[in-house]
PDB file of N, CA and C in Angstrom:
ATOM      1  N   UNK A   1       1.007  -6.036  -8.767  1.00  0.00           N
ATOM      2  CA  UNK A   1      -0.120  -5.246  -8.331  1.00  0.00           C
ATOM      3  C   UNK A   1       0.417  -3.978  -7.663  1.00  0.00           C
ATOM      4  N   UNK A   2      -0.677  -3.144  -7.660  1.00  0.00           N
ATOM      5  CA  UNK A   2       0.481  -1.266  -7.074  1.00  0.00           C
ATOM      6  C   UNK A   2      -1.078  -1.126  -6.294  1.00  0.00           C
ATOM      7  N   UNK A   3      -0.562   0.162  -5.232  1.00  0.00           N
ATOM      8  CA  UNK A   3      -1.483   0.610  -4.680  1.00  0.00           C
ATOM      9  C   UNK A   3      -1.253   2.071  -4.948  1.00  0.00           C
ATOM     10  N   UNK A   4      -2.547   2.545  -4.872  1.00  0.00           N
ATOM     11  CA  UNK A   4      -2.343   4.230  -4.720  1.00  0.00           C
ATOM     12  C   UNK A   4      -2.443   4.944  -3.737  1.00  0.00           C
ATOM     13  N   UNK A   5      -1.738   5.886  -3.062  1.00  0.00           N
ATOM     14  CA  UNK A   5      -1.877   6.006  -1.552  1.00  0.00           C
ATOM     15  C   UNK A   5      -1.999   7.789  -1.990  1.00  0.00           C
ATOM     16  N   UNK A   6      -2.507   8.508  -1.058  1.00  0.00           N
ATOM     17  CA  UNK A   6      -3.246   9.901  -1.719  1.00  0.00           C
ATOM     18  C   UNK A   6      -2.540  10.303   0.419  1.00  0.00           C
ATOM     19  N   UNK A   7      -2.214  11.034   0.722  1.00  0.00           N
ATOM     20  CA  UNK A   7      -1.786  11.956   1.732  1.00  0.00           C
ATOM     21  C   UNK A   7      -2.586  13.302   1.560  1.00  0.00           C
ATOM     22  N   UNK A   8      -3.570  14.426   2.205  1.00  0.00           N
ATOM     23  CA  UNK A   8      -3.974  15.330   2.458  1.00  0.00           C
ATOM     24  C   UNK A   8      -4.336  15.558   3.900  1.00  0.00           C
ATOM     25  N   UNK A   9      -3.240  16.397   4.628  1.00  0.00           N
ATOM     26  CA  UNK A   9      -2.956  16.789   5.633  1.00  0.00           C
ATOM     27  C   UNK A   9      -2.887  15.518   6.624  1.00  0.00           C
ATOM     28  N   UNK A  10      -4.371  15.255   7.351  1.00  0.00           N
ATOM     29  CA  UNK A  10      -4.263  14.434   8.572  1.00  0.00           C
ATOM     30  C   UNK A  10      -4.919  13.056   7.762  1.00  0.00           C
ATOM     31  N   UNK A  11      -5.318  13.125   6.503  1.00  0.00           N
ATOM     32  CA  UNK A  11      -5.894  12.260   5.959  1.00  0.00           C
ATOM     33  C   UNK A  11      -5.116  11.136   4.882  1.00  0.00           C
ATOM     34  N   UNK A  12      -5.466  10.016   4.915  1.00  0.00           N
ATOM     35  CA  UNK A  12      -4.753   9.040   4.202  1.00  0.00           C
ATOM     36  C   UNK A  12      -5.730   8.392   3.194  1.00  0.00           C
ATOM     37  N   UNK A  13      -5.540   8.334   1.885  1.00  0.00           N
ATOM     38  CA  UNK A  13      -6.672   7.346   1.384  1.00  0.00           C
ATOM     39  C   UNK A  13      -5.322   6.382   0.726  1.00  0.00           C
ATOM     40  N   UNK A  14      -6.041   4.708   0.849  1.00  0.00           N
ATOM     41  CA  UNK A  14      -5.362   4.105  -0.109  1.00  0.00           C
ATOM     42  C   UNK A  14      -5.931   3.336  -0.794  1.00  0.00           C
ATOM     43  N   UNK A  15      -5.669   3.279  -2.623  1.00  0.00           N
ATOM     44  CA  UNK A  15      -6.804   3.006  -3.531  1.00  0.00           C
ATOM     45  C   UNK A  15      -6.223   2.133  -4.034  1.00  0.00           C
ATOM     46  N   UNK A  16      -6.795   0.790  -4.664  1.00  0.00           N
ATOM     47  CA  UNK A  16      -6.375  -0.213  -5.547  1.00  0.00           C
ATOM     48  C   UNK A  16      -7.134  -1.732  -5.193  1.00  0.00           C
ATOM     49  N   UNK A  17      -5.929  -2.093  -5.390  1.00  0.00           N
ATOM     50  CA  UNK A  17      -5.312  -2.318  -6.419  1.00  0.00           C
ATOM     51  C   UNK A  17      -5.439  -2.513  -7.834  1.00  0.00           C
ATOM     52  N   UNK A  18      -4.722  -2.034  -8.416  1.00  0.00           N
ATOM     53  CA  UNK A  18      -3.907  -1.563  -9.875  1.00  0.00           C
ATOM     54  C   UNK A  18      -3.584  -2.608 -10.608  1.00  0.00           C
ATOM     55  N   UNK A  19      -3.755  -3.070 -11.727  1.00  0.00           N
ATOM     56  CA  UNK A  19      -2.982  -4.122 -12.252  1.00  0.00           C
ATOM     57  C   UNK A  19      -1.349  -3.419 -13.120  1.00  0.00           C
ATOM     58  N   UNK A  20      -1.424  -2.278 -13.165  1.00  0.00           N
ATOM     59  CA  UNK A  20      -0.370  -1.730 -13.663  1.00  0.00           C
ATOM     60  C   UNK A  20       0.326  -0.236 -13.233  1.00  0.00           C
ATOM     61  N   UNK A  21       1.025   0.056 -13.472  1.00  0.00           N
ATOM     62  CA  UNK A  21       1.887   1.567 -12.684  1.00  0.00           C
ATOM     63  C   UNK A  21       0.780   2.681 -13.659  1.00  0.00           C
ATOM     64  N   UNK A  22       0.279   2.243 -14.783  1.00  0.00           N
ATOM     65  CA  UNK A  22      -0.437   3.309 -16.288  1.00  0.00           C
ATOM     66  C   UNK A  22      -1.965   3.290 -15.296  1.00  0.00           C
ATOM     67  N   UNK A  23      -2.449   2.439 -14.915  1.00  0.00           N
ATOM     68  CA  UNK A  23      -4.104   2.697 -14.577  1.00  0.00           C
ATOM     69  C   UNK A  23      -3.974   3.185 -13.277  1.00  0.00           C
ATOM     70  N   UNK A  24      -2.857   3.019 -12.133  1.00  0.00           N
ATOM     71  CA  UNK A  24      -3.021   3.733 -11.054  1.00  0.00           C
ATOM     72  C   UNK A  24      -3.280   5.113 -11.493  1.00  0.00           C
ATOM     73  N   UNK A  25      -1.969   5.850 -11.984  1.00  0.00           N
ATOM     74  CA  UNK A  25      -1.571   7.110 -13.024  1.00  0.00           C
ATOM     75  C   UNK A  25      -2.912   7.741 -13.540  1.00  0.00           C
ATOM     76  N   UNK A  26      -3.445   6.496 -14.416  1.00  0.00           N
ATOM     77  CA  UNK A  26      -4.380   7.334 -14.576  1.00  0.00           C
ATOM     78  C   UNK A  26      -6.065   7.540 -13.844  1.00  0.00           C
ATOM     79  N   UNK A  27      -5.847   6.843 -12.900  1.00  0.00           N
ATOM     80  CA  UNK A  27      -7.016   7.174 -11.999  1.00  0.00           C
ATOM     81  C   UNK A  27      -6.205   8.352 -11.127  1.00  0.00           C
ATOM     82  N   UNK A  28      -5.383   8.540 -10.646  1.00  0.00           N
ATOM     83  CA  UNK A  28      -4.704   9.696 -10.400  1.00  0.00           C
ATOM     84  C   UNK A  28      -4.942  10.724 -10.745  1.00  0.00           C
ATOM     85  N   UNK A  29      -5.027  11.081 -12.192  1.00  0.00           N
ATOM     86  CA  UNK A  29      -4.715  12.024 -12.867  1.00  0.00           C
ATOM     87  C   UNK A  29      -6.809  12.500 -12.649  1.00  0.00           C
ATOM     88  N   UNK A  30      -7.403  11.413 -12.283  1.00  0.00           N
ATOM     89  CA  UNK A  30      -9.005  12.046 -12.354  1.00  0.00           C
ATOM     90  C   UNK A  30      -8.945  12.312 -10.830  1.00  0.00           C
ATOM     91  N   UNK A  31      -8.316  11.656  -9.725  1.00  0.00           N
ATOM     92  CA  UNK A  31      -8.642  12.311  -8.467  1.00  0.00           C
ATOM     93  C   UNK A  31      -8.030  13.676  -8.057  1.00  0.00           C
ATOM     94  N   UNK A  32      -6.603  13.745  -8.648  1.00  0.00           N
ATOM     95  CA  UNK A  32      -5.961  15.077  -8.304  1.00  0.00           C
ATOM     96  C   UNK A  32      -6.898  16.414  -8.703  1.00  0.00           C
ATOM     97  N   UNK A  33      -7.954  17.077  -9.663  1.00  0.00           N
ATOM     98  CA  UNK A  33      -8.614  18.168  -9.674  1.00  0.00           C
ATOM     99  C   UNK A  33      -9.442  17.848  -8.333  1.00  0.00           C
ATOM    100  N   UNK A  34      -9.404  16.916  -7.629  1.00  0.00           N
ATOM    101  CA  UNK A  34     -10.584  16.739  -6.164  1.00  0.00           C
ATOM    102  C   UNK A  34      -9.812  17.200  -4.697  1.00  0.00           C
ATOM    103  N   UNK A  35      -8.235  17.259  -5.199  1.00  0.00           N
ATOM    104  CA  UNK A  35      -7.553  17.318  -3.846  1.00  0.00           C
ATOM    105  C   UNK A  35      -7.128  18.573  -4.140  1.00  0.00           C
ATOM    106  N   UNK A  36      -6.622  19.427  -2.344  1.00  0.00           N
ATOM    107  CA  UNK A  36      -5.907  20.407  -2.783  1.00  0.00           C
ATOM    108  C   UNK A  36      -4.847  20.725  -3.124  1.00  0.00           C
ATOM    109  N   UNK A  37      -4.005  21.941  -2.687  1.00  0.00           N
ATOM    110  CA  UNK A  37      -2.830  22.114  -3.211  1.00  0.00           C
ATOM    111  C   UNK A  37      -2.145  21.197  -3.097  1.00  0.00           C
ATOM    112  N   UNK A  38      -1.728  20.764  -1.452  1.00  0.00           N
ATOM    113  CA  UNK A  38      -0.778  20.261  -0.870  1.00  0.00           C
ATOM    114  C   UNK A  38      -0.575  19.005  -0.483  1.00  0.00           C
ATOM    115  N   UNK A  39      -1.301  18.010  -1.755  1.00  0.00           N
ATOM    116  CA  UNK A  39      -2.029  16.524  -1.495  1.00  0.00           C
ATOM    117  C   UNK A  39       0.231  15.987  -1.893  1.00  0.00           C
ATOM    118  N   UNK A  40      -0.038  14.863  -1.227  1.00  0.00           N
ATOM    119  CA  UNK A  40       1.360  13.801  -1.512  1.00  0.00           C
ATOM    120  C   UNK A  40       0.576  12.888  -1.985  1.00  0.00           C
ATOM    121  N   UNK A  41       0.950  12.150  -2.796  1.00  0.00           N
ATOM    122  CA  UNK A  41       0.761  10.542  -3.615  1.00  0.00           C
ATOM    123  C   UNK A  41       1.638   9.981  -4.244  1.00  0.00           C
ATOM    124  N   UNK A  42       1.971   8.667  -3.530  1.00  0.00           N
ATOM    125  CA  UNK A  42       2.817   7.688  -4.293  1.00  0.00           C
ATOM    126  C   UNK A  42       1.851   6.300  -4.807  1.00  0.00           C
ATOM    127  N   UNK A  43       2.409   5.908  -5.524  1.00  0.00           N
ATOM    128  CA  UNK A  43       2.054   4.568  -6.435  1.00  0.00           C
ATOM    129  C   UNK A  43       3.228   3.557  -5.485  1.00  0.00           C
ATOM    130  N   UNK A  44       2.724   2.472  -4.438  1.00  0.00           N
ATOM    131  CA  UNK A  44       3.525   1.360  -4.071  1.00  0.00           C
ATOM    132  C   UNK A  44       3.114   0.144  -4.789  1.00  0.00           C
ATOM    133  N   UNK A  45       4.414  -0.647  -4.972  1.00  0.00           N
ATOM    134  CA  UNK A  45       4.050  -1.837  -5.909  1.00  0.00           C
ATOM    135  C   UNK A  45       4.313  -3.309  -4.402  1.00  0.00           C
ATOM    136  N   UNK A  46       2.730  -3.925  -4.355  1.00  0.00           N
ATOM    137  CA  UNK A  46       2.529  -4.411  -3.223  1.00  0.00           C
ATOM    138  C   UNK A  46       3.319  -5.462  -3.894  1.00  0.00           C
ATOM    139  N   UNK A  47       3.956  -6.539  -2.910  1.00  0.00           N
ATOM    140  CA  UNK A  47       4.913  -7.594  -2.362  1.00  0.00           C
ATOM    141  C   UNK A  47       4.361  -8.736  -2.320  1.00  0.00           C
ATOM    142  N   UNK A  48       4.515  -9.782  -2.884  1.00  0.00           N
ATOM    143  CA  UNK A  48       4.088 -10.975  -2.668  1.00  0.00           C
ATOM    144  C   UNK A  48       5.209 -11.653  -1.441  1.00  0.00           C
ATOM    145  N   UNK A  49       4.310 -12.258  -0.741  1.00  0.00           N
ATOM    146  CA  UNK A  49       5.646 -12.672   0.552  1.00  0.00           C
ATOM    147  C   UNK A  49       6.489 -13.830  -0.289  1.00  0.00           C
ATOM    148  N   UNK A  50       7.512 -13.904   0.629  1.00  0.00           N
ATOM    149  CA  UNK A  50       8.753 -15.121  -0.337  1.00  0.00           C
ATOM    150  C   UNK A  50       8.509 -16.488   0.362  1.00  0.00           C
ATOM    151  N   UNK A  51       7.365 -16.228   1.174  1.00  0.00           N
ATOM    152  CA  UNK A  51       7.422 -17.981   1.934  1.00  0.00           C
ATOM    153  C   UNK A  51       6.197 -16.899   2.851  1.00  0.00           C
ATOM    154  N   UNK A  52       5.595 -18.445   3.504  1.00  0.00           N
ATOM    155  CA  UNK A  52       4.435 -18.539   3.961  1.00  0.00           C
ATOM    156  C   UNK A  52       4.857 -17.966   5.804  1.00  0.00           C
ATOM    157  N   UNK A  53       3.748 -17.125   6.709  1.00  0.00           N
ATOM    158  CA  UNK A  53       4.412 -16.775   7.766  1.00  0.00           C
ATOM    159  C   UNK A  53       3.963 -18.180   9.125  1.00  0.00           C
ATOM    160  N   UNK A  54       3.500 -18.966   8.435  1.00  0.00           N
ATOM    161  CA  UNK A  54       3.382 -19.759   9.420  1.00  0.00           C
ATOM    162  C   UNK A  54       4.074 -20.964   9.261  1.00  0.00           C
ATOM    163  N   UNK A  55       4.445 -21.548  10.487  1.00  0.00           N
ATOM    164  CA  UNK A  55       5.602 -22.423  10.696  1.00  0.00           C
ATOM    165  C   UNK A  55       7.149 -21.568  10.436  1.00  0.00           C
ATOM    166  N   UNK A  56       7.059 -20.177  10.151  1.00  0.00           N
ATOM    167  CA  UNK A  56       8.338 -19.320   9.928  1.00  0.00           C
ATOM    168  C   UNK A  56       8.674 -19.705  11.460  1.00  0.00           C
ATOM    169  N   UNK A  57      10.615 -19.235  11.432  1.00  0.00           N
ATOM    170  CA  UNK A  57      10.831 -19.479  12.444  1.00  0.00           C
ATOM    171  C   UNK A  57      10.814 -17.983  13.303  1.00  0.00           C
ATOM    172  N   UNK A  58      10.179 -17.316  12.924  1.00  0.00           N
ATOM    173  CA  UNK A  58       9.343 -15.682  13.831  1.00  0.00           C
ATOM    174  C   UNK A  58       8.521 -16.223  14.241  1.00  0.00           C
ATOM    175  N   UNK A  59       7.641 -16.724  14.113  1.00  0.00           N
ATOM    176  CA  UNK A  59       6.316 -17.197  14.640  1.00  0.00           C
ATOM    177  C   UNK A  59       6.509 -18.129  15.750  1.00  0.00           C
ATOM    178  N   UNK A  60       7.585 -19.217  14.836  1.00  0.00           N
ATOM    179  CA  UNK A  60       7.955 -19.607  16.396  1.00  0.00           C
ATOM    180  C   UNK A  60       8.662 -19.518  17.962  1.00  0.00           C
ATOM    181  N   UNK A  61      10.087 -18.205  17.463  1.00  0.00           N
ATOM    182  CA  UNK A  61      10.668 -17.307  18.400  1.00  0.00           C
ATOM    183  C   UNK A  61       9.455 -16.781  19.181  1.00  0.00           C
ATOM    184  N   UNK A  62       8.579 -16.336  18.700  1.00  0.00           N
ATOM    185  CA  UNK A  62       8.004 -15.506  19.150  1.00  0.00           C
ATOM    186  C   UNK A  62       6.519 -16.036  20.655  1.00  0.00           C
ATOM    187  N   UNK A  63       6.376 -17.797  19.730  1.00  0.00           N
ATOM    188  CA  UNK A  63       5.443 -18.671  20.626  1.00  0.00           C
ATOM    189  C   UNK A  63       6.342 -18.898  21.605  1.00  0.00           C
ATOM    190  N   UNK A  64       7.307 -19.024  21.759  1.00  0.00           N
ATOM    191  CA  UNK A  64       8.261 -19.753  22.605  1.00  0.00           C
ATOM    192  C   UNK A  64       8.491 -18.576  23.956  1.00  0.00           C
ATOM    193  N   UNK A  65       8.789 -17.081  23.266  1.00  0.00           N
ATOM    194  CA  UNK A  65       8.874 -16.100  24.232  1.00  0.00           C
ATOM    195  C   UNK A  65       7.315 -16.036  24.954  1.00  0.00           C
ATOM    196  N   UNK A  66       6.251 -16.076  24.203  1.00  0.00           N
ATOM    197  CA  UNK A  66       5.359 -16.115  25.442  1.00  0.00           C
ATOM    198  C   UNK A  66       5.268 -17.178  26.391  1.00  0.00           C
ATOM    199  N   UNK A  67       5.639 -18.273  25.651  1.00  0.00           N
ATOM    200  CA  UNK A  67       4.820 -19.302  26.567  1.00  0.00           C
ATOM    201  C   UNK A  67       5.993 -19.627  28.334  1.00  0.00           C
TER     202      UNK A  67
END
């Protein structure tokens, strides 16, 4: 899955998800005549985590420092 992230000045949009790098691209290609000159956009390809965050041992460093 990808996201589309659009930068114009103080503004952030982020659009998706994408099932592919081609349909972000080309929804891209219809928002860019909407932005101005000086728009940034990248295509990120979101992360499936590698293990679950609970019972991680962060979660538990982290119960232990508060308690």
């Amino acid at each position: 899955m990808y996201l589309l992230t659009i930068r114009e000045g103080l503004h952030t949009r982020h659009i998706g998800p994408y099932a592919t790098t081609r349909q972000a691209a080309d929804h891209l290609d219809l928002l860019l005549p909407h932005c101005g000159e000086r728009v940034h956009w990248q295509i990120h390809e979101l992360e499936s985590p590698s293990r679950p965050l609970i019972g991680s041992g962060v979660l538990q460093e982290s119960a232990s420092v508060a308690a």
